[in-house]
N, C-alpha and C. Protein backbone atom coordinates (compact mmCIF):
# COMPACT_ATOMS: atom_id res chain seq x y z
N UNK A 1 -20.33 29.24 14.98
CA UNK A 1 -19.38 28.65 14.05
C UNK A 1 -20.14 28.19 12.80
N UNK A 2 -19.58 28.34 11.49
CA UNK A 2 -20.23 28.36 10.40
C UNK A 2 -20.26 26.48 10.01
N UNK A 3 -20.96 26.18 9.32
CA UNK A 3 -21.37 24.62 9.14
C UNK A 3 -19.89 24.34 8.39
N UNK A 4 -19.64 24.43 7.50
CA UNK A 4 -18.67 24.32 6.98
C UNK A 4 -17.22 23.88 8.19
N UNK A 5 -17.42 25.00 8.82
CA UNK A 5 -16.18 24.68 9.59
C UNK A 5 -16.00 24.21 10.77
N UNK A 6 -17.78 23.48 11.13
CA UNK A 6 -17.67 22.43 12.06
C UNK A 6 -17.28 20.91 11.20
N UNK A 7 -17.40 21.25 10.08
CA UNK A 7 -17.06 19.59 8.94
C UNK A 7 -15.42 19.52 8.93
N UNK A 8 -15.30 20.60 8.53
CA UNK A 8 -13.32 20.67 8.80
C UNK A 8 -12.91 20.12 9.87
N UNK A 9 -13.02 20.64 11.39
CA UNK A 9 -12.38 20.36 12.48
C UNK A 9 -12.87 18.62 12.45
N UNK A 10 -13.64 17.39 11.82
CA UNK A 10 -13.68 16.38 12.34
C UNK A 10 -12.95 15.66 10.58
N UNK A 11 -12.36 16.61 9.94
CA UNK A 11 -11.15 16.11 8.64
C UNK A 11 -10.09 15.83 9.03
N UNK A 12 -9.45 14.77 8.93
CA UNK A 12 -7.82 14.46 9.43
C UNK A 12 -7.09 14.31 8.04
N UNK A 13 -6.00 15.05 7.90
CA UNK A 13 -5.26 14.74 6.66
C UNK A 13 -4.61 13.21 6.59
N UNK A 14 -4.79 12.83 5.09
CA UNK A 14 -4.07 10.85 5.04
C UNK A 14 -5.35 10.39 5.28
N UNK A 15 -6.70 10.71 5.60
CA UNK A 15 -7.92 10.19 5.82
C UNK A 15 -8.90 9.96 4.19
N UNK A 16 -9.36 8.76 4.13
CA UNK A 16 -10.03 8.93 2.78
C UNK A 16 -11.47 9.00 3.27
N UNK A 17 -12.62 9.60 2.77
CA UNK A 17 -13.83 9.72 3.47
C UNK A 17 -15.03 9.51 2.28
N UNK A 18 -16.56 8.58 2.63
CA UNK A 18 -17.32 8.03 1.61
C UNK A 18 -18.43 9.86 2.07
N UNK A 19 -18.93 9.60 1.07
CA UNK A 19 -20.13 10.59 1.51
C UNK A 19 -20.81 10.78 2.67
N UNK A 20 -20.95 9.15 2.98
CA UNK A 20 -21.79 8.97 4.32
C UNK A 20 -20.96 9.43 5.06
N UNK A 21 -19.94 9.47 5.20
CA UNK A 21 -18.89 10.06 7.07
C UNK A 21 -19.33 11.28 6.50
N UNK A 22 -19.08 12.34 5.45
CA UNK A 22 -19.26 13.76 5.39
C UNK A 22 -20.56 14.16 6.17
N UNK A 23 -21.45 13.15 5.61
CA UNK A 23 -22.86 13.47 5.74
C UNK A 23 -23.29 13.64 7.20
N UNK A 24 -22.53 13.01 7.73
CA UNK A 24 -22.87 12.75 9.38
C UNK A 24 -22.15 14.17 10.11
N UNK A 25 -21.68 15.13 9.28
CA UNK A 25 -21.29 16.37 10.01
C UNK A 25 -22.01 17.06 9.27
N UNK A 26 -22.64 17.37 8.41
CA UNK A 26 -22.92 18.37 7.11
C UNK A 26 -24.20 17.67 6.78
N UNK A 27 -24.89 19.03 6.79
CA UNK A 27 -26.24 18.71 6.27
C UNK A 27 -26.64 19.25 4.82
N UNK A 28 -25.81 19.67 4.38
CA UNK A 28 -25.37 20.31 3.08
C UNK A 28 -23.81 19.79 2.49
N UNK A 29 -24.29 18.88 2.34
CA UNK A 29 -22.78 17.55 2.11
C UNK A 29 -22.37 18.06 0.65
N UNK A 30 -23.10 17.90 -0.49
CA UNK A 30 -22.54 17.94 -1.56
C UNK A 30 -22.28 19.48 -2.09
N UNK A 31 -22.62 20.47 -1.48
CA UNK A 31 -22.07 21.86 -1.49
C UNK A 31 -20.77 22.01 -0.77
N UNK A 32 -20.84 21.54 0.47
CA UNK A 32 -19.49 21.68 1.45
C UNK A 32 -18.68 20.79 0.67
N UNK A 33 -18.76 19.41 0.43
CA UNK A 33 -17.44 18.47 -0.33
C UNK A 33 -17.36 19.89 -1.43
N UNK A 34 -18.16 20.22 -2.41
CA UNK A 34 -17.11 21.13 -3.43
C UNK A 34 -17.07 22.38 -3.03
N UNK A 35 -17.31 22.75 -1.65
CA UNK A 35 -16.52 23.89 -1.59
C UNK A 35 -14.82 23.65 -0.87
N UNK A 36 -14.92 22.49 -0.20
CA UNK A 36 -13.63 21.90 0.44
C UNK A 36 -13.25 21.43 -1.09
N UNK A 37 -13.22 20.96 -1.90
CA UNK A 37 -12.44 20.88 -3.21
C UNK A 37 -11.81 21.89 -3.68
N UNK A 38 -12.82 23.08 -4.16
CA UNK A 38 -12.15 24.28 -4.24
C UNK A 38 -11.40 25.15 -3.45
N UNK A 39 -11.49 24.55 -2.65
CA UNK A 39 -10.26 25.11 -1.40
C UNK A 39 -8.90 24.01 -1.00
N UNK A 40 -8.98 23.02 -2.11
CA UNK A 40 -8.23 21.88 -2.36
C UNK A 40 -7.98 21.43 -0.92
N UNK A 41 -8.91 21.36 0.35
CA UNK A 41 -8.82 20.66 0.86
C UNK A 41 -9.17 19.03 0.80
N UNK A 42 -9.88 19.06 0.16
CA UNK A 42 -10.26 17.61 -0.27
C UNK A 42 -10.37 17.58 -1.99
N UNK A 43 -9.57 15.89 -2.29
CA UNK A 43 -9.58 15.88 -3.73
C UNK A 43 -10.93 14.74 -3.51
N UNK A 44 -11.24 14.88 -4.89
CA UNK A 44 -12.55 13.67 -5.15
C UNK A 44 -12.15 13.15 -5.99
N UNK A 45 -11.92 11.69 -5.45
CA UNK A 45 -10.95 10.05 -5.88
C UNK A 45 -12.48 9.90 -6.69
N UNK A 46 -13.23 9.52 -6.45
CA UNK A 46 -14.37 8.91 -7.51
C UNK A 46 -15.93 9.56 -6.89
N UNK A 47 -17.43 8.90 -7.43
CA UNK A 47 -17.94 9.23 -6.97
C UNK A 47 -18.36 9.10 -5.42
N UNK A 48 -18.95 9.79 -4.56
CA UNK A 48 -18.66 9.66 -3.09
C UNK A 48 -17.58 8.93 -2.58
N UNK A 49 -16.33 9.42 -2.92
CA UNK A 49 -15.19 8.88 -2.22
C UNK A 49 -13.86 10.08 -2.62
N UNK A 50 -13.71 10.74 -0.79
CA UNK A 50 -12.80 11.76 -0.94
C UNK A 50 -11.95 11.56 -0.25
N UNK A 51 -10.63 12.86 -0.63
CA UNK A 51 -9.18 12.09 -0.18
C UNK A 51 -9.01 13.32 0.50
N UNK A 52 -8.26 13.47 1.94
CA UNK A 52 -7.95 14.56 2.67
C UNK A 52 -6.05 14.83 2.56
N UNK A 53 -5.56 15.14 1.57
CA UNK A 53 -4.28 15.09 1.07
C UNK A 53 -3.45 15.17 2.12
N UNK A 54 -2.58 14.54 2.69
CA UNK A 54 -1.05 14.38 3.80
C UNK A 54 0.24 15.39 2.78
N UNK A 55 0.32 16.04 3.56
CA UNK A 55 1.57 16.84 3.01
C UNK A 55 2.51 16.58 3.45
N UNK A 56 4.11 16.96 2.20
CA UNK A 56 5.17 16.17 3.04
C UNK A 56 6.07 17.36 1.99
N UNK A 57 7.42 16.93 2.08
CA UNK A 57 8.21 18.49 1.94
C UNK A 57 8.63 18.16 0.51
N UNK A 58 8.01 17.13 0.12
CA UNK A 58 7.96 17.19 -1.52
C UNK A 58 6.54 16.77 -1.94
N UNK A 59 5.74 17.46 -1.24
CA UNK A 59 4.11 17.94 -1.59
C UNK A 59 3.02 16.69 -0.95
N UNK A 60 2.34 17.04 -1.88
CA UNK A 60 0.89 16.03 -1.39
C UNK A 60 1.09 14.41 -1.54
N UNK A 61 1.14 13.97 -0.56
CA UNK A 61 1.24 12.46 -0.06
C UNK A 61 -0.13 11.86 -0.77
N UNK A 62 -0.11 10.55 -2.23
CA UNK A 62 -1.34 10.20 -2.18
C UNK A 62 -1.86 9.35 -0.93
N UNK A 63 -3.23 8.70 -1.19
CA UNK A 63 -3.81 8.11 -0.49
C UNK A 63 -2.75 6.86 -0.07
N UNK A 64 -3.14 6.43 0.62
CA UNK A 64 -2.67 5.30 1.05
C UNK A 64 -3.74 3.67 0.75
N UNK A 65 -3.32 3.15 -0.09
CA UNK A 65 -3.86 2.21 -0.37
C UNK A 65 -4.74 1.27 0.48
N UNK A 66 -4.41 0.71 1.78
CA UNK A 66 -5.22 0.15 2.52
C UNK A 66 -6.51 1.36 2.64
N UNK A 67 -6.62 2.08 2.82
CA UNK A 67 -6.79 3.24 3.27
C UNK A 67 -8.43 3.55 2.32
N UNK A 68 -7.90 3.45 1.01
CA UNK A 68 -8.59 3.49 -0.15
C UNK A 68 -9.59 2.32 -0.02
N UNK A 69 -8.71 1.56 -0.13
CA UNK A 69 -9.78 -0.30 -0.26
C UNK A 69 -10.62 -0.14 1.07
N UNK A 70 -10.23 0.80 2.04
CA UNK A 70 -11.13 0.27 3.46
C UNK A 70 -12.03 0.86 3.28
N UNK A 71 -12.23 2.36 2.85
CA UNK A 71 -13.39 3.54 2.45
C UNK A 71 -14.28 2.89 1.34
N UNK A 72 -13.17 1.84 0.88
CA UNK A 72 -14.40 1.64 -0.54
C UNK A 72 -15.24 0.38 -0.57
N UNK A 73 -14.72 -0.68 0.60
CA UNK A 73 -15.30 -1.84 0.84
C UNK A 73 -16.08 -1.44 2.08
N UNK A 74 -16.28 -0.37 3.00
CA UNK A 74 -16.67 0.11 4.01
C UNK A 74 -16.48 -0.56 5.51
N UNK A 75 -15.35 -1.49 5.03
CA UNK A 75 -14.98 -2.49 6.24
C UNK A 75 -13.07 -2.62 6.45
N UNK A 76 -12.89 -3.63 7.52
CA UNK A 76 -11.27 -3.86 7.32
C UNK A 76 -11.00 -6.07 7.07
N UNK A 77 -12.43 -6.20 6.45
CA UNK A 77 -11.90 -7.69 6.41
C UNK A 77 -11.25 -7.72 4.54
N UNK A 78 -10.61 -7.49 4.73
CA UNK A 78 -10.09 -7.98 3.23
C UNK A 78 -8.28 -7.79 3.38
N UNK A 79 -7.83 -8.78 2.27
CA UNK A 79 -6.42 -8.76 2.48
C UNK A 79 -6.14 -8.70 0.90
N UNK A 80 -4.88 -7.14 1.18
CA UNK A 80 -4.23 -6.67 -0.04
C UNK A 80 -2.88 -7.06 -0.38
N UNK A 81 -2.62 -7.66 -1.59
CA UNK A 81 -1.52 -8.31 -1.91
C UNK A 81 -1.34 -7.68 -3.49
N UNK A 82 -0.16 -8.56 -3.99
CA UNK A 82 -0.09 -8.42 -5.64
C UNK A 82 0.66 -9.31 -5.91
N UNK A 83 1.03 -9.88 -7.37
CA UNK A 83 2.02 -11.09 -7.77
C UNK A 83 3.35 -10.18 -7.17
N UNK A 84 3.62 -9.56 -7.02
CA UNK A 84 5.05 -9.17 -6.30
C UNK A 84 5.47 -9.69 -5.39
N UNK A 85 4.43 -9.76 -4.63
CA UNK A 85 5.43 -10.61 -3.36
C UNK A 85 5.68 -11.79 -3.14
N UNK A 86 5.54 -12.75 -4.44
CA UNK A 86 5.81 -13.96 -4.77
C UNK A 86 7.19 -14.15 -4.39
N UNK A 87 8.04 -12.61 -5.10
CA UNK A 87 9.36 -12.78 -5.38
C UNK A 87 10.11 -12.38 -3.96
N UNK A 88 9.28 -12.63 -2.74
CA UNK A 88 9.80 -12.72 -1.46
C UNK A 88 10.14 -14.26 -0.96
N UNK A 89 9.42 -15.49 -1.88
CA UNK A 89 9.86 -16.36 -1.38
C UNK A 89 11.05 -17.02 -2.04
N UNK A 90 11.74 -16.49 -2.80
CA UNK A 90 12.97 -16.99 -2.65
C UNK A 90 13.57 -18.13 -4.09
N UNK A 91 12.03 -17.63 -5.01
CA UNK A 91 11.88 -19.18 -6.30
C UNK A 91 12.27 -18.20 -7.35
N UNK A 92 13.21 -16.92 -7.98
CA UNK A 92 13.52 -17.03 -9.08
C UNK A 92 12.67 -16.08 -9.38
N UNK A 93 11.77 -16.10 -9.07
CA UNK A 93 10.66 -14.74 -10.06
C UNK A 93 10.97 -13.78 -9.93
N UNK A 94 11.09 -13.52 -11.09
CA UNK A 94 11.88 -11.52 -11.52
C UNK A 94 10.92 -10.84 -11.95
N UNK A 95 9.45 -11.59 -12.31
CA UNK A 95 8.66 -10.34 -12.97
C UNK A 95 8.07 -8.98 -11.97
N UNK A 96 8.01 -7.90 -12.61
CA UNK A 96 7.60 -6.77 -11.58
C UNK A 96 6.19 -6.53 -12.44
N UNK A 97 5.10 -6.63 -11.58
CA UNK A 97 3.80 -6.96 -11.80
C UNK A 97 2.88 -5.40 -11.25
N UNK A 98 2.18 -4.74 -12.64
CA UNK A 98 1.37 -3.29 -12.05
C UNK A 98 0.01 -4.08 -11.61
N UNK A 99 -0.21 -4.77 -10.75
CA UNK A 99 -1.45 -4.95 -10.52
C UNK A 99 -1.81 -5.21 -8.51
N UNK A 100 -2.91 -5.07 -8.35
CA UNK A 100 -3.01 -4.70 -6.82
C UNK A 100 -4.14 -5.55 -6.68
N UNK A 101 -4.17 -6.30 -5.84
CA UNK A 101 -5.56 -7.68 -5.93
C UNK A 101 -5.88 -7.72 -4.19
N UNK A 102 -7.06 -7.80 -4.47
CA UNK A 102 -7.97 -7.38 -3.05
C UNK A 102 -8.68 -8.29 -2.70
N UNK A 103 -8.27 -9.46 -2.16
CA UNK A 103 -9.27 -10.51 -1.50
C UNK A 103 -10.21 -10.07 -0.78
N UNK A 104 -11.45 -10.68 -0.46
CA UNK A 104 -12.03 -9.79 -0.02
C UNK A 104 -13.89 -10.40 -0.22
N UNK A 105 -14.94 -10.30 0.43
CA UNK A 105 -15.98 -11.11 0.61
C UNK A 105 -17.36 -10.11 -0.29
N UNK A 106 -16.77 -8.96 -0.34
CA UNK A 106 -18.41 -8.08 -1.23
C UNK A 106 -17.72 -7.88 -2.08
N UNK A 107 -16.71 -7.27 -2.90
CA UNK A 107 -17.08 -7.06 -4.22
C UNK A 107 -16.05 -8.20 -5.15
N UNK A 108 -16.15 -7.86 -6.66
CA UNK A 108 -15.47 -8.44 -7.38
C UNK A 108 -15.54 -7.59 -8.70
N UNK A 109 -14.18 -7.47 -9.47
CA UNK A 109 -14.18 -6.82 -10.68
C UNK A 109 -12.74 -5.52 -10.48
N UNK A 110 -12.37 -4.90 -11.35
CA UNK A 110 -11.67 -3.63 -11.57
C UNK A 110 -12.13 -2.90 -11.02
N UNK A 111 -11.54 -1.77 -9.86
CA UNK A 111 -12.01 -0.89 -9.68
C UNK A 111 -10.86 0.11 -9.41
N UNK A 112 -10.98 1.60 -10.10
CA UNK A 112 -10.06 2.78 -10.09
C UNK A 112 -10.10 3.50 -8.83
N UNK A 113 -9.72 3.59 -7.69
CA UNK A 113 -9.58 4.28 -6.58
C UNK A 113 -8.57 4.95 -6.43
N UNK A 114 -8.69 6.94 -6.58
CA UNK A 114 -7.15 7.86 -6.02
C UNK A 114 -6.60 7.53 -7.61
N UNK A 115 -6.84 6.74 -8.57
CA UNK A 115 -5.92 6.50 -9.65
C UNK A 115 -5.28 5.70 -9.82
N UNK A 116 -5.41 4.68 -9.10
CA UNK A 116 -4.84 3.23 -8.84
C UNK A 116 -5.75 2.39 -9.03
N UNK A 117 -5.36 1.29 -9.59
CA UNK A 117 -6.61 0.37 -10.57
C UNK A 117 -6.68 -1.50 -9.12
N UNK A 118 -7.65 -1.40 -8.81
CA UNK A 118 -7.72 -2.40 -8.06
C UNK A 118 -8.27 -3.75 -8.31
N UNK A 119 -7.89 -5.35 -8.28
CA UNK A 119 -8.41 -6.11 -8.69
C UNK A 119 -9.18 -6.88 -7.58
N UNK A 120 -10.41 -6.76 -7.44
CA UNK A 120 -11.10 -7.25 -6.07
C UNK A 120 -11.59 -8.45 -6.41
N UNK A 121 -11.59 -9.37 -5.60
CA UNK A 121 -12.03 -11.04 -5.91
C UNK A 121 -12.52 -11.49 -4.51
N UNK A 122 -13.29 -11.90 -4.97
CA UNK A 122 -14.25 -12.31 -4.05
C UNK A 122 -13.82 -13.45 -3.60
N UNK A 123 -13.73 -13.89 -2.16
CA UNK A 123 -13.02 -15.40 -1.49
C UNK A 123 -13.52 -15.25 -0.66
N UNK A 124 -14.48 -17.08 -0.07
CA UNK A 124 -14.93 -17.09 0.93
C UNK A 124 -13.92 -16.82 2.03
N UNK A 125 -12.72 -17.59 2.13
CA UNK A 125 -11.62 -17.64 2.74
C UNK A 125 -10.23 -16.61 2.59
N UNK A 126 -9.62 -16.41 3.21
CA UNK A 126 -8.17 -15.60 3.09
C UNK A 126 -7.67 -15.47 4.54
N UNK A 127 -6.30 -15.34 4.59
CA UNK A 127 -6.03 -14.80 6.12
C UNK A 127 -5.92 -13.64 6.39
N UNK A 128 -5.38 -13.29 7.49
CA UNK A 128 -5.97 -11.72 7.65
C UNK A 128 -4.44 -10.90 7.30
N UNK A 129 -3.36 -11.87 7.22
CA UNK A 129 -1.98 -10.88 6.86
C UNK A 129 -0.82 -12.58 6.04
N UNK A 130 -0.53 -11.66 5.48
CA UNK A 130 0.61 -12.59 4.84
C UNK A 130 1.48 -13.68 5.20
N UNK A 131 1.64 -15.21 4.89
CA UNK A 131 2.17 -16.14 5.08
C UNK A 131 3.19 -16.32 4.51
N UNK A 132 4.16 -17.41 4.24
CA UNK A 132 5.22 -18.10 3.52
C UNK A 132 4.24 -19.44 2.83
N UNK A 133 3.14 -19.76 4.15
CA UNK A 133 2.61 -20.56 3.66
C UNK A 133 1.29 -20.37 2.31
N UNK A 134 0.90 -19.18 3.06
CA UNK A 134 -0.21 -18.88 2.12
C UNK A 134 0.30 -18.33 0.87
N UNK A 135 1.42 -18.00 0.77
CA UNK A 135 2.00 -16.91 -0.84
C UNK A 135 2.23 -18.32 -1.61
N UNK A 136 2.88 -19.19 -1.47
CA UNK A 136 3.07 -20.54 -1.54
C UNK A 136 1.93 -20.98 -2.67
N UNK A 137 0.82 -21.23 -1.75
CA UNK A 137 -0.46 -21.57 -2.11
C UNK A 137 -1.28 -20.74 -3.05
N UNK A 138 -1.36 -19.53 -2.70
CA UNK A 138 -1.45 -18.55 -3.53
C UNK A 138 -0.97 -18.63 -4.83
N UNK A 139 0.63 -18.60 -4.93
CA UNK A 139 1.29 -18.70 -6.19
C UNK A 139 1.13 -19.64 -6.91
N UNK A 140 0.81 -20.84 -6.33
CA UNK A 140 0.47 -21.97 -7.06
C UNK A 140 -0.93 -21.89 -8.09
N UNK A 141 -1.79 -21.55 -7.19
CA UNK A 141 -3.18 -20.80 -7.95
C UNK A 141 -3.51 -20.66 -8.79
N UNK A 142 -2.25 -18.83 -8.42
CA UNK A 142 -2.53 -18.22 -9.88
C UNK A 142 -1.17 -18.72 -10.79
N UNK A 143 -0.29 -20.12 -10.67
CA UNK A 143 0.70 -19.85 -11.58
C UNK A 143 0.10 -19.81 -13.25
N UNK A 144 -0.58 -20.21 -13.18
CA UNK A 144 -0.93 -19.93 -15.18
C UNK A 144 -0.90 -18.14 -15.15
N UNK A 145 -1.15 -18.09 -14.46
CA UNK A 145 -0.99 -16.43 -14.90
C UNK A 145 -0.32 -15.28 -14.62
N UNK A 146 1.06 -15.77 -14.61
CA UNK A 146 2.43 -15.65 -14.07
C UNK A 146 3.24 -15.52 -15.57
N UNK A 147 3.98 -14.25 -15.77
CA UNK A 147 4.64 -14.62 -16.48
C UNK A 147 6.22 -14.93 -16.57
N UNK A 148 5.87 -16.14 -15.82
CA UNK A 148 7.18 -17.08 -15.35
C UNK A 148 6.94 -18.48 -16.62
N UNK A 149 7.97 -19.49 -16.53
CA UNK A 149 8.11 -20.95 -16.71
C UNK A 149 7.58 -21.52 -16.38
N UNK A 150 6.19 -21.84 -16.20
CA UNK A 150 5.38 -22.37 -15.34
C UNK A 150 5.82 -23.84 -14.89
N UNK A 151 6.74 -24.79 -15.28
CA UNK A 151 7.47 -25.90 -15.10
C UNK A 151 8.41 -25.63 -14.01
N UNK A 152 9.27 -24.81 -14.58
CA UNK A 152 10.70 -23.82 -13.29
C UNK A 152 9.78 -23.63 -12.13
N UNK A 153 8.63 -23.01 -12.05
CA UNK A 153 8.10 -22.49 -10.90
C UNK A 153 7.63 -23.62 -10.11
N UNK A 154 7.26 -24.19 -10.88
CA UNK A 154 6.74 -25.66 -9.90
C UNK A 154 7.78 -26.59 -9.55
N UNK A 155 8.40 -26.61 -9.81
CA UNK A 155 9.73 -27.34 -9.48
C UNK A 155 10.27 -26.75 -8.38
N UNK A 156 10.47 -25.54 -8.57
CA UNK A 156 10.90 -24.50 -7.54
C UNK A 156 10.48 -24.68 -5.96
N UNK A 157 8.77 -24.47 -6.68
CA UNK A 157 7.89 -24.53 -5.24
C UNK A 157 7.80 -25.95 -4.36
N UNK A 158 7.82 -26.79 -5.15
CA UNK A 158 7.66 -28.05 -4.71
C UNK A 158 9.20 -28.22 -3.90
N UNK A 159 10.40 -27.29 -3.98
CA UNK A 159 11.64 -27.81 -3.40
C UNK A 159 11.09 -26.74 -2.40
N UNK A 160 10.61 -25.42 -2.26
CA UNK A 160 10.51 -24.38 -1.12
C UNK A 160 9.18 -25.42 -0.27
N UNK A 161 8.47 -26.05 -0.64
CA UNK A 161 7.52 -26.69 0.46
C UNK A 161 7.85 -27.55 0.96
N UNK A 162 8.64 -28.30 0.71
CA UNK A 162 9.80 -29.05 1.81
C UNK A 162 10.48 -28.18 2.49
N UNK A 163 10.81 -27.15 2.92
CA UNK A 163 11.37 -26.85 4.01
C UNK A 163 10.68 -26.17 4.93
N UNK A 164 9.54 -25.49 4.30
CA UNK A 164 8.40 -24.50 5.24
C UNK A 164 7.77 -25.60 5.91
N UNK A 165 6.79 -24.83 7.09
CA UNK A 165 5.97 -26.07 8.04
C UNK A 165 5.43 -26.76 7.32
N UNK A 166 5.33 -27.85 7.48
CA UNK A 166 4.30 -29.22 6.72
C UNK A 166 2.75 -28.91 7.42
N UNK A 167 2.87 -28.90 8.40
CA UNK A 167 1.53 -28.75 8.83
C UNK A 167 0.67 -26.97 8.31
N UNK A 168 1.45 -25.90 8.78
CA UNK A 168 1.24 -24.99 7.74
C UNK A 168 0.86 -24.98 6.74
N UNK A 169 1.44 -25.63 6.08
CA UNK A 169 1.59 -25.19 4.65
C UNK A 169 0.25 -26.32 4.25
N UNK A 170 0.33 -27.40 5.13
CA UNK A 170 -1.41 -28.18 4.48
C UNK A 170 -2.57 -27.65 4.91
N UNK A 171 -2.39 -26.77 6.32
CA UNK A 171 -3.53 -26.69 6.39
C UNK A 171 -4.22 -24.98 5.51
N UNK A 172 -2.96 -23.97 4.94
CA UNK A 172 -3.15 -23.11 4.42
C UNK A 172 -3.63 -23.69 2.96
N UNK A 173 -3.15 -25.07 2.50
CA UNK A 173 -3.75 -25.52 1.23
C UNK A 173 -5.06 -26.22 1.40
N UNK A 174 -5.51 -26.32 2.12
CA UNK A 174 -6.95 -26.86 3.04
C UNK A 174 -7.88 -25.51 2.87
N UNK A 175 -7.59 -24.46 3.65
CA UNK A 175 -8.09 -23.52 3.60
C UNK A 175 -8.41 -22.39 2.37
N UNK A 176 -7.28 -22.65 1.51
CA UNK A 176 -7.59 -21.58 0.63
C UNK A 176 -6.69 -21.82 -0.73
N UNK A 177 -6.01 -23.33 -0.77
CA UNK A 177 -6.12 -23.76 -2.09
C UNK A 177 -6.97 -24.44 -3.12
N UNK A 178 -7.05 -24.02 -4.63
CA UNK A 178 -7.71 -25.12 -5.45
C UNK A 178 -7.25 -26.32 -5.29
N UNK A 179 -8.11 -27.36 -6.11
CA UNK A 179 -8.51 -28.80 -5.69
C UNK A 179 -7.03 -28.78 -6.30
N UNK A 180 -5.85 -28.29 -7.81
CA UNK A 180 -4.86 -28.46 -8.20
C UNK A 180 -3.62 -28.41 -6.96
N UNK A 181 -4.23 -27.31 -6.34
CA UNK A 181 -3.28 -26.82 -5.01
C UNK A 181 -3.19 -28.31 -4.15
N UNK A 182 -4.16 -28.52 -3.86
CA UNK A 182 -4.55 -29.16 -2.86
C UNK A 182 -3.62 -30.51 -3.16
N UNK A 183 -3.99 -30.99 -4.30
CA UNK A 183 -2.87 -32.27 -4.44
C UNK A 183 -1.40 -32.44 -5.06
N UNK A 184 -1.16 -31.23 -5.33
CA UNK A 184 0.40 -30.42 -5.78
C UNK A 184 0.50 -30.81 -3.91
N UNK A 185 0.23 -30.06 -2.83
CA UNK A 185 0.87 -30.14 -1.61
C UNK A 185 0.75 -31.35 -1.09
N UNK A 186 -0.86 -31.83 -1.20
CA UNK A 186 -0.17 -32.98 -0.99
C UNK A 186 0.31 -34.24 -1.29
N UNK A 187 1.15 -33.95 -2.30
CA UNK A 187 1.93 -34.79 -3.09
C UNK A 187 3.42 -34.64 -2.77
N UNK A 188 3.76 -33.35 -2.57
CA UNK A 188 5.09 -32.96 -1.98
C UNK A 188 5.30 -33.49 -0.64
N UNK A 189 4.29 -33.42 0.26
CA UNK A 189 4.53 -33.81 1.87
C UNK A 189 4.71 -34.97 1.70
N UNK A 190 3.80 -36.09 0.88
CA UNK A 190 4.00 -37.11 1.08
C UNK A 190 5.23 -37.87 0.52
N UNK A 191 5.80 -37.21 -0.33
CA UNK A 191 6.67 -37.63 -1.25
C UNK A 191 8.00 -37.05 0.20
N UNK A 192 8.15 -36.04 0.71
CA UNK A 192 8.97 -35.23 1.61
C UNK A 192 8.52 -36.74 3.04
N UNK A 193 7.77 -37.13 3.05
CA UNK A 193 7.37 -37.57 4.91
C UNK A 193 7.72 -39.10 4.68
């Protein structure tokens, strides 16, 4: 069996792959990645980082975002969010926000992955999946950089943290709010208890 097409049989389509996984089948990595290009089995998202395209009956499925951030941080501790899902808790925010923010412990800065622009920030802390309590806290954060009322929003939030857990919601502002966070909540509990 030819080298090449022992590297294929361990390709799964919807798979994003760094050089190093190629490398570990292929001993002639950067000939085989562009000959699998030119055979558009694999597109090349950036440098050493390739995409094994998912087909669907209205064509090539891109990457899948977790997917991307996991190949490119080479791990699964980081948590992907955006100001969008602010407007799940229920306070009024209508803005629809192009940006994709990657908590997350190694990198920090812009980064273009598949064609999608990623904002990675470095936090000692984060949880590992989405709260009421933590978006909360979160939103509070970043409200300066919201383009909301920043008055409306706090007003807002301060009526939505009276009804979510008290204990939640302090100890998610313990964990992973600024010192502003920190006495915005607890100023509400105490003012609420």
């Amino acid at each position: 069996m030819k080298r090449l097409d022992q590297l294929k049989r361990h390709l799964h389509p919807g798979r994003v792959y760094r050089r190093a996984d190629l490398a570990q089948w292929s001993k002639s990595v950067d000939r085989h990645a562009r000959e699998l290009i030119d055979q558009g089995m694999l597109q090349k998202l950036q440098n050493g980082l390739y995409y094994y395209p998912k087909a669907s009956v209205f064509g090539q499925v891109p990457a899948d975002e977790r997917e991307l951030v996991r190949s490119f941080l080479k791990e699964d501790d980081f948590l992907l969010t955006s100001p969008n899902v602010y407007n799940t808790l229920g306070l009024g925010t209508t803005q629809l926000y192009n940006r994709r923010i990657v908590y997350n412990h190694k990198r920090h800065g812009c980064f273009t992955l598949g064609g999608l622009t990623f904002e990675f920030q470095r936090k000692p802390r984060f949880p590992r999946k989405l709260s009421e309590e933590f978006l909360l806290v979160d939103l509070l954060n970043n409200v300066s950089t919201l383009a909301e009322d920043t008055e409306t929003l706090r007003a807002r939030a301060r009526a939505k943290a009276k009804v979510l857990n008290a204990k939640k919601l302090q100890l998610a502002a313990l964990n992973y709010g600024k010192v502003a966070t920190r006495k915005f909540v607890d100023q509400v509990l105490a003012d609420a208890g």
